[in-house]
Protein backbone atom coordinates (compact mmCIF):
# COMPACT_ATOMS: atom_id res chain seq x y z
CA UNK A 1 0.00 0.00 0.00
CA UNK A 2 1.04 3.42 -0.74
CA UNK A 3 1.55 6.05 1.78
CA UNK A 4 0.20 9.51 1.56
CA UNK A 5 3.12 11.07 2.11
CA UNK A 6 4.75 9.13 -1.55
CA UNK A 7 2.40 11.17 -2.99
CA UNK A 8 2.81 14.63 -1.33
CA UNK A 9 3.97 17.23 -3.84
CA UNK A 10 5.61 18.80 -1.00
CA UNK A 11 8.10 16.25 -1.25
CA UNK A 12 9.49 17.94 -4.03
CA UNK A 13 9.99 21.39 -2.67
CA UNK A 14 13.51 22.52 -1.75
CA UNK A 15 12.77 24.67 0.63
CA UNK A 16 11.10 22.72 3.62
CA UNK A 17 10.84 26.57 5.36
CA UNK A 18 8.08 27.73 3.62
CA UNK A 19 5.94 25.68 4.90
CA UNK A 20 6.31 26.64 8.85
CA UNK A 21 5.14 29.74 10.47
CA UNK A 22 6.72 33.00 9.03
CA UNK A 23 7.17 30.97 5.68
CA UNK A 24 5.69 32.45 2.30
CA UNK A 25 1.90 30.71 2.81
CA UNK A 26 1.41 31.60 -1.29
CA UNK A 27 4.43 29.45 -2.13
CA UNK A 28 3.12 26.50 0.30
CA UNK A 29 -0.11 26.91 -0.96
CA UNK A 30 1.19 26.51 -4.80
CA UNK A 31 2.25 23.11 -3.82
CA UNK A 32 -0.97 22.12 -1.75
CA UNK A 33 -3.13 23.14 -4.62
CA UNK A 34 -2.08 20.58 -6.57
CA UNK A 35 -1.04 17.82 -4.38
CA UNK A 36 -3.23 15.24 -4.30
CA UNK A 37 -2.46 13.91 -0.84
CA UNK A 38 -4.11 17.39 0.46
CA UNK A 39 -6.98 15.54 2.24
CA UNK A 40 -4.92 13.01 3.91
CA UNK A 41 -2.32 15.46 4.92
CA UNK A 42 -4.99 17.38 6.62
CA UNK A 43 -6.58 14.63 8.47
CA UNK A 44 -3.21 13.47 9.23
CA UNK A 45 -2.52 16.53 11.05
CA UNK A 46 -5.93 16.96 12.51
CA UNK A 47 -6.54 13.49 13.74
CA UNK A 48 -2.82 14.12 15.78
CA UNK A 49 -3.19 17.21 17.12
CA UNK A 50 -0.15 19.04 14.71
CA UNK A 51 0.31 22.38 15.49
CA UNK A 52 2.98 23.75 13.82
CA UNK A 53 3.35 24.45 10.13
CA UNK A 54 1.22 23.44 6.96
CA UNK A 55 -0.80 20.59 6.57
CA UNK A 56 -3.29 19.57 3.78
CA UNK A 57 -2.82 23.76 2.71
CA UNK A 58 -3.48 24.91 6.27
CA UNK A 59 -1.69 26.73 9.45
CA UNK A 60 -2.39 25.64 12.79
CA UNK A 61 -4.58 28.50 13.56
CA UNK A 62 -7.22 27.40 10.36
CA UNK A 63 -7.28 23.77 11.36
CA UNK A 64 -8.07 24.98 15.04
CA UNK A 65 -11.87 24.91 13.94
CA UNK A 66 -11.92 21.78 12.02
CA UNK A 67 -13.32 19.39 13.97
CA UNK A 68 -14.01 16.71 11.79
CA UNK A 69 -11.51 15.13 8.89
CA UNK A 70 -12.24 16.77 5.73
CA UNK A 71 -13.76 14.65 3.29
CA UNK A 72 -12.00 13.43 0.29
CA UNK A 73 -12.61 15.22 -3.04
């Protein structure tokens, strides 16, 4: 089986940074637009309490309100 992380376009990025607090959120969000691990990154983060940098195209302080994994697209 495949992990979800194999497929996370973020993977590719050079510059790990951007995607932490104080990084450039356009240029994280550029690669969580397309990724197609998004949802599972997300729930990944959400379903473990990760509160530091971005997951599934969010900061901590957006997934603070999601309460429930997001559904996959």
């Amino acid at each position: 089986m495949v992990d979800w992380r194999d497929k996370a376009a973020c993977a590719e990025c050079d510059d790990p940074e951007i995607f932490f607090e104080g990084g450039v959120s356009s240029a994280s969000s550029r690669f969580c637009q397309r990724c197609e691990a998004r949802t599972d990154c997300l729930d990944f983060a959400i379903k473990n309490a990760i509160d530091y940098g971005v997951w599934g195209g969010k900061f901590p302080h957006e997934r603070l309100n999601e309460s429930d994994p997001p559904s996959p697209q």
